[in-house]
C-alpha atoms as a PDB file:
ATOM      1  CA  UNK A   1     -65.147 212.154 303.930  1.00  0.00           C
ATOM      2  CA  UNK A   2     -66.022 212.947 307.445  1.00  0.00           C
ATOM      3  CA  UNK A   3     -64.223 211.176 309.962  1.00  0.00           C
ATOM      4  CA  UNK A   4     -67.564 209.929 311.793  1.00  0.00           C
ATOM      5  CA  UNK A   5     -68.501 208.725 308.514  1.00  0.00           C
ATOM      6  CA  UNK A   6     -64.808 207.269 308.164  1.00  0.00           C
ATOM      7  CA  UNK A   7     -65.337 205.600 311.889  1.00  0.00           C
ATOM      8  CA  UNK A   8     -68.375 203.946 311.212  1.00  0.00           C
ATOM      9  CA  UNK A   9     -67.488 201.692 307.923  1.00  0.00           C
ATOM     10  CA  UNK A  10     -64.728 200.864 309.748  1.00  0.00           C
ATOM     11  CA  UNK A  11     -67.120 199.333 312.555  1.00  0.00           C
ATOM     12  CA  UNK A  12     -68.923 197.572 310.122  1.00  0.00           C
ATOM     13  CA  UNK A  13     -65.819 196.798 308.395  1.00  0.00           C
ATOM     14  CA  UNK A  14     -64.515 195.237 311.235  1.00  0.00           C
ATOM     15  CA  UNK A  15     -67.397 192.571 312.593  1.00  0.00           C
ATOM     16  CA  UNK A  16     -67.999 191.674 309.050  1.00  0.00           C
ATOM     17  CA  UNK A  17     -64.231 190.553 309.372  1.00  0.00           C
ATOM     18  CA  UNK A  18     -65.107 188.542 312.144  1.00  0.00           C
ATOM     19  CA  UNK A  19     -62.748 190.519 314.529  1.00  0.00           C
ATOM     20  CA  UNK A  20     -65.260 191.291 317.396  1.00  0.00           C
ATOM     21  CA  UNK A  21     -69.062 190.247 317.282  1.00  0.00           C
ATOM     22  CA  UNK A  22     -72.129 193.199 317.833  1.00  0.00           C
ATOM     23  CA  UNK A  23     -74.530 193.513 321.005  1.00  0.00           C
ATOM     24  CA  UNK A  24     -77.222 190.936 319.218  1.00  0.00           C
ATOM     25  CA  UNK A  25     -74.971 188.111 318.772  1.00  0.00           C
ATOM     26  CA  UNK A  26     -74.009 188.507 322.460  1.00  0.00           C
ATOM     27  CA  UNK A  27     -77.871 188.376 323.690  1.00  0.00           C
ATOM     28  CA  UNK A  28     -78.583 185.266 321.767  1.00  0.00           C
ATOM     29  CA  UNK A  29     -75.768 184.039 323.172  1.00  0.00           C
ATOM     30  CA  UNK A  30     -77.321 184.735 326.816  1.00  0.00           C
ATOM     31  CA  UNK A  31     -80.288 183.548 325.775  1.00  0.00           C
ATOM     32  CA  UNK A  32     -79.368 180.090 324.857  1.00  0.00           C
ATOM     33  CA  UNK A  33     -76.829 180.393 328.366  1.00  0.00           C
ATOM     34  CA  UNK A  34     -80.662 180.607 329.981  1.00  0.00           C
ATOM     35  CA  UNK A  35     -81.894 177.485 328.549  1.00  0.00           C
ATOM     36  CA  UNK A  36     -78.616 175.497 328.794  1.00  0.00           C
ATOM     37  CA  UNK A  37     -77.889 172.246 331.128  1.00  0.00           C
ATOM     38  CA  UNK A  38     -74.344 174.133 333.177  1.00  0.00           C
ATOM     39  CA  UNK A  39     -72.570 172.832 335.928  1.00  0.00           C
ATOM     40  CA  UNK A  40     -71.970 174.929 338.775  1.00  0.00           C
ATOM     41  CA  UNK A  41     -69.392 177.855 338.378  1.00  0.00           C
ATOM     42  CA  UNK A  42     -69.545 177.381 334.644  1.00  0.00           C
ATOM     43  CA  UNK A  43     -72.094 179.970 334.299  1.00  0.00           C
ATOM     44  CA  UNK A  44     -69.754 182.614 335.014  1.00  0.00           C
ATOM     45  CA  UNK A  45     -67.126 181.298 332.573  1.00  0.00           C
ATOM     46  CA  UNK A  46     -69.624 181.622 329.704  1.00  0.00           C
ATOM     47  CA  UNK A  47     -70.634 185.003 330.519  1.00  0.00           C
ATOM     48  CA  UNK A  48     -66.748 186.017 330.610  1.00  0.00           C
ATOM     49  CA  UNK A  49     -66.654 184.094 326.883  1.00  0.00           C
ATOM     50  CA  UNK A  50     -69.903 186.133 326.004  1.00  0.00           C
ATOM     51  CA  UNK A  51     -68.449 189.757 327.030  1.00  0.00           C
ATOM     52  CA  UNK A  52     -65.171 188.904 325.634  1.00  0.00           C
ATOM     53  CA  UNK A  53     -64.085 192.364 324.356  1.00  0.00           C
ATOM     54  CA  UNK A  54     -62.035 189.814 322.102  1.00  0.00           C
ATOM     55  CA  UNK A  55     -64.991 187.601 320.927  1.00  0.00           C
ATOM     56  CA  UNK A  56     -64.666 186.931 317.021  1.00  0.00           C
ATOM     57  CA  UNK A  57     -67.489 185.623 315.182  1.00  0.00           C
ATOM     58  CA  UNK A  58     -65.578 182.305 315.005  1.00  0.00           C
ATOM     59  CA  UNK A  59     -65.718 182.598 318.927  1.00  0.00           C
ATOM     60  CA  UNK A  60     -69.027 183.204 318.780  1.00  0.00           C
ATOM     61  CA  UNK A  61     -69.452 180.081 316.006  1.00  0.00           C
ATOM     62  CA  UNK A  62     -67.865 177.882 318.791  1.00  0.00           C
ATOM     63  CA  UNK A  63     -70.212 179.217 321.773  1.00  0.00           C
ATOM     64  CA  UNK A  64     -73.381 178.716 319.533  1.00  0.00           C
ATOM     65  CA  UNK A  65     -71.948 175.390 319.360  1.00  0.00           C
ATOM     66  CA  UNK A  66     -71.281 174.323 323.163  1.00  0.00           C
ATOM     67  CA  UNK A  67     -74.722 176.120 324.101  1.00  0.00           C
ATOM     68  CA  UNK A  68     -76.997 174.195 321.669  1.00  0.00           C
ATOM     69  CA  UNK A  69     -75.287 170.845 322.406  1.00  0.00           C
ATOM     70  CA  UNK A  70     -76.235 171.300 326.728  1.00  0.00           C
ATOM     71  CA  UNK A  71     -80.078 172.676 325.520  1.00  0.00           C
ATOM     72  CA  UNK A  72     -83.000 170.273 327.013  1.00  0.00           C
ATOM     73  CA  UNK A  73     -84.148 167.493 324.157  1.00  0.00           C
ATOM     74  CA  UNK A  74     -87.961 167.437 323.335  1.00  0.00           C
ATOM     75  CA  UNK A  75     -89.175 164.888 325.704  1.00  0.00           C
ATOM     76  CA  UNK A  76     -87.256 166.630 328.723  1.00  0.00           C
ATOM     77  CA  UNK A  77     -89.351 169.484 328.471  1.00  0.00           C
ATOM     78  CA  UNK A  78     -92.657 167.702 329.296  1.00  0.00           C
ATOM     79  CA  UNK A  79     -94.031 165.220 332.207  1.00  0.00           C
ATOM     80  CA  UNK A  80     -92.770 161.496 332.454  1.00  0.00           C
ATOM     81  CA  UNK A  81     -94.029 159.104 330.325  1.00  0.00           C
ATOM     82  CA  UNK A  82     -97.117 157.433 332.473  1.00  0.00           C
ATOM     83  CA  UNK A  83     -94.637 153.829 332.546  1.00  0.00           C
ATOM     84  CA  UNK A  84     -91.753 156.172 334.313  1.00  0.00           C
ATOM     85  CA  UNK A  85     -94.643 157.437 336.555  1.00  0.00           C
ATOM     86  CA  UNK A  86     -95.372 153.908 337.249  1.00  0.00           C
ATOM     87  CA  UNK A  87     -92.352 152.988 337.928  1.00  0.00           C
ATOM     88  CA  UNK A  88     -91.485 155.802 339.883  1.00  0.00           C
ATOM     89  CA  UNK A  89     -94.837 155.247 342.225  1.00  0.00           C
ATOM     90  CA  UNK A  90     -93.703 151.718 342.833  1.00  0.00           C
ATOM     91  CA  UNK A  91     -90.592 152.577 344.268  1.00  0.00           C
ATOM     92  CA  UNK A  92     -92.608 154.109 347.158  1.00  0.00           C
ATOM     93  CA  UNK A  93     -94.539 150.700 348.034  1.00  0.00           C
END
């Protein structure tokens, strides 16, 4: 066996083990850090979690986790409701 061919199981070998998580899982990881309700500075801290050289799939399990939890519910994705409207208007007068 060729030690490119060797090399490469062991890759596959080793994020099926959950040791360190591929490219893909990283960019669905950025793309629910997009969507997500942060604080300020804790942007950066995910993207350090995200680029972990160290990030396990358990790691990644966990991140999945945090970043689904802080996503926008349904109804905070579309206009007020027309009594919030209301009462917003009446706050003016």
């Amino acid at each position: 066996m060729s030690t490119a061919m060797g090399d490469w199981i062991d890759e596959v070998f080793d994020e099926l083990d959950g040791r360190v998580v591929n490219e893909a899982t990283r960019f669905r990881l950025e793309d629910l850090l997009e969507t997500a309700y942060i604080e300020d500075g804790e942007e950066h801290a995910f993207m350090d979690r995200i680029h972990a050289e160290d990030l396990t799939n358990e790691g990644a399990t966990q991140l999945f986790r945090e970043l689904l939890e802080r996503q926008p519910r349904t109804p905070d994705k579309y206009a007020p409701s027309q009594t919030e409207l209301a009462r917003w208007i009446r706050s003016f007068c």
